[in-house]
Protein backbone atom coordinates (compact mmCIF):
# COMPACT_ATOMS: atom_id res chain seq x y z
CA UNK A 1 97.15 89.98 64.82
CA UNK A 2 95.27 89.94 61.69
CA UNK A 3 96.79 92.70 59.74
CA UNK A 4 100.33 90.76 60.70
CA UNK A 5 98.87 87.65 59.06
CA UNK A 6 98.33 89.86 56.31
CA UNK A 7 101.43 92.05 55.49
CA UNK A 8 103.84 89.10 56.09
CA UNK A 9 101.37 87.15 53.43
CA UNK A 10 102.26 90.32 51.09
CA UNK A 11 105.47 90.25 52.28
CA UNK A 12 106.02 86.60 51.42
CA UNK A 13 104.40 86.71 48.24
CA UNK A 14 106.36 89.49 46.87
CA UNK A 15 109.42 88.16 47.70
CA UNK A 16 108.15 85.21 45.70
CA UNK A 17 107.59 87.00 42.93
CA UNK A 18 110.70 88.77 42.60
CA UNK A 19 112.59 85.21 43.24
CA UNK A 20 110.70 84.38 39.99
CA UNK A 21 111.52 87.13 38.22
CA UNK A 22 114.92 87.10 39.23
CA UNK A 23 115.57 83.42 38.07
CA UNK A 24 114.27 83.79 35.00
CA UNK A 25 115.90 86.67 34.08
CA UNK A 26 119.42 84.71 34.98
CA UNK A 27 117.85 81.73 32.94
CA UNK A 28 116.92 83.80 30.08
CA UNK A 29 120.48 84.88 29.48
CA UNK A 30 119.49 88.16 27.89
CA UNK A 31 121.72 89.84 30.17
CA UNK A 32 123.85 93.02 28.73
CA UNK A 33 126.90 91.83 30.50
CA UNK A 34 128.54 90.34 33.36
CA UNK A 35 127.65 93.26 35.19
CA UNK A 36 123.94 92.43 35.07
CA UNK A 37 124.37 89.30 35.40
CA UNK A 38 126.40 89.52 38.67
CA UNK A 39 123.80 92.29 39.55
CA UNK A 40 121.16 89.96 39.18
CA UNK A 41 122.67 87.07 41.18
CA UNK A 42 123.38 89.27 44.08
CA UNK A 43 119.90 90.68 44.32
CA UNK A 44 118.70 86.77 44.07
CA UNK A 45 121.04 86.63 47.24
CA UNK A 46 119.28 89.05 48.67
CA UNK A 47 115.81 87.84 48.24
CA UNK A 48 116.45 84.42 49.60
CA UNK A 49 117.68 86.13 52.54
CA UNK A 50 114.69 88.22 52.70
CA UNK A 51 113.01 84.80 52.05
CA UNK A 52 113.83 82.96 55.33
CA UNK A 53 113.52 86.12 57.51
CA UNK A 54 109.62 86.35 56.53
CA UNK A 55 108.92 82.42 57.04
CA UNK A 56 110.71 82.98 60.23
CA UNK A 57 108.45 85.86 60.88
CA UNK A 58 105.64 83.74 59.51
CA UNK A 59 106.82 81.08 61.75
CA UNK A 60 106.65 82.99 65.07
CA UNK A 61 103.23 84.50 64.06
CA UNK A 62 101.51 81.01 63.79
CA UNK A 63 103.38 80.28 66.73
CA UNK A 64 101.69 83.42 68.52
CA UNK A 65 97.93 82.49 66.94
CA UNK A 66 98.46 79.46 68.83
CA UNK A 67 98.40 80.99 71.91
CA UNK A 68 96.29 83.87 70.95
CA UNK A 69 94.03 80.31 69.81
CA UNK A 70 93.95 78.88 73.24
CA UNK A 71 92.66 82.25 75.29
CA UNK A 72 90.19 82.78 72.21
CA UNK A 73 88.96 79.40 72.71
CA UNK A 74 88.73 79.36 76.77
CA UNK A 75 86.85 83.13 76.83
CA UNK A 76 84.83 82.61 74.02
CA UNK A 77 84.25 78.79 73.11
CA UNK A 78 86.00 76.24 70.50
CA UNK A 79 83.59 77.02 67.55
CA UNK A 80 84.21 81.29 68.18
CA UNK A 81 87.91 79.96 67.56
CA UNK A 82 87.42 77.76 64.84
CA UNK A 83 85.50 80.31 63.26
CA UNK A 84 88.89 82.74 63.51
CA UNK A 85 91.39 80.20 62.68
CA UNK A 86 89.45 79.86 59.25
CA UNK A 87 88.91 83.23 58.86
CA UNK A 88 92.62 83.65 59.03
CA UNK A 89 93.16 80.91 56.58
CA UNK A 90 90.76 82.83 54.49
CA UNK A 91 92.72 86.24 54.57
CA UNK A 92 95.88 84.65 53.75
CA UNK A 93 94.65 82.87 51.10
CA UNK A 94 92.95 86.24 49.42
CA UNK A 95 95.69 87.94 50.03
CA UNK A 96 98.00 85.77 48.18
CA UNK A 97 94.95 85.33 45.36
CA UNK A 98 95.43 89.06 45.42
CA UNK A 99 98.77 89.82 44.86
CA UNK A 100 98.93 86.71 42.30
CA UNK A 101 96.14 88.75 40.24
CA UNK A 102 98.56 92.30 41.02
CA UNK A 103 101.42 90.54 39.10
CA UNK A 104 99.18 89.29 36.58
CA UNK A 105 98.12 92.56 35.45
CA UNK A 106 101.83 94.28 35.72
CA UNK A 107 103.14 91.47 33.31
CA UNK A 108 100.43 91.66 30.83
């Protein structure tokens, strides 16, 4: 359950990242063409597609640690589960904090 918190946190914020890059490259209008432009609109298409499929996916996974939650909680206590549900929290946020710091360093 973790490592699916994890890769559709990566998942997520990778599609992010090319939605950014994507938009501002159609906002920049540096584009050689229609061509690229169209090119660039369609693959903008794309990742908002891909964008709702992994918050679905997100979706049904926090859906899941809900229930995973409840059986955590009634065979090993309320604080053993709020000690997972923040350690969860945790590893999406560092993941995210990590992938942020990834696309730093390819842009610079």
């Amino acid at each position: 359950h973790v490592s699916e918190v994890e890769k559709i946190c990566f998942l997520l914020v990778i599609l992010s990242c090319g939605m950014v890059r994507t938009e501002y490259g159609l906002a920049s209008m540096d584009w050689r063409g229609k061509e690229e432009r169209d090119t660039l609109e369609r693959k903008k298409e794309v990742l908002e597609g891909q964008m709702e499929e992994g918050k679905l996916l997100k979706e049904r996974i926090q859906m899941r640690n809900g229930l995973d939650g409840e059986y955590f909680s009634h065979y090993f206590g309320g604080e053993k589960r709020k000690n997972f549900d923040k350690y969860l929290r945790c590893k999406e946020r560092l993941c995210i904090e990590i992938r942020e710091v990834e696309e730093m360093i390819r842009i610079c």
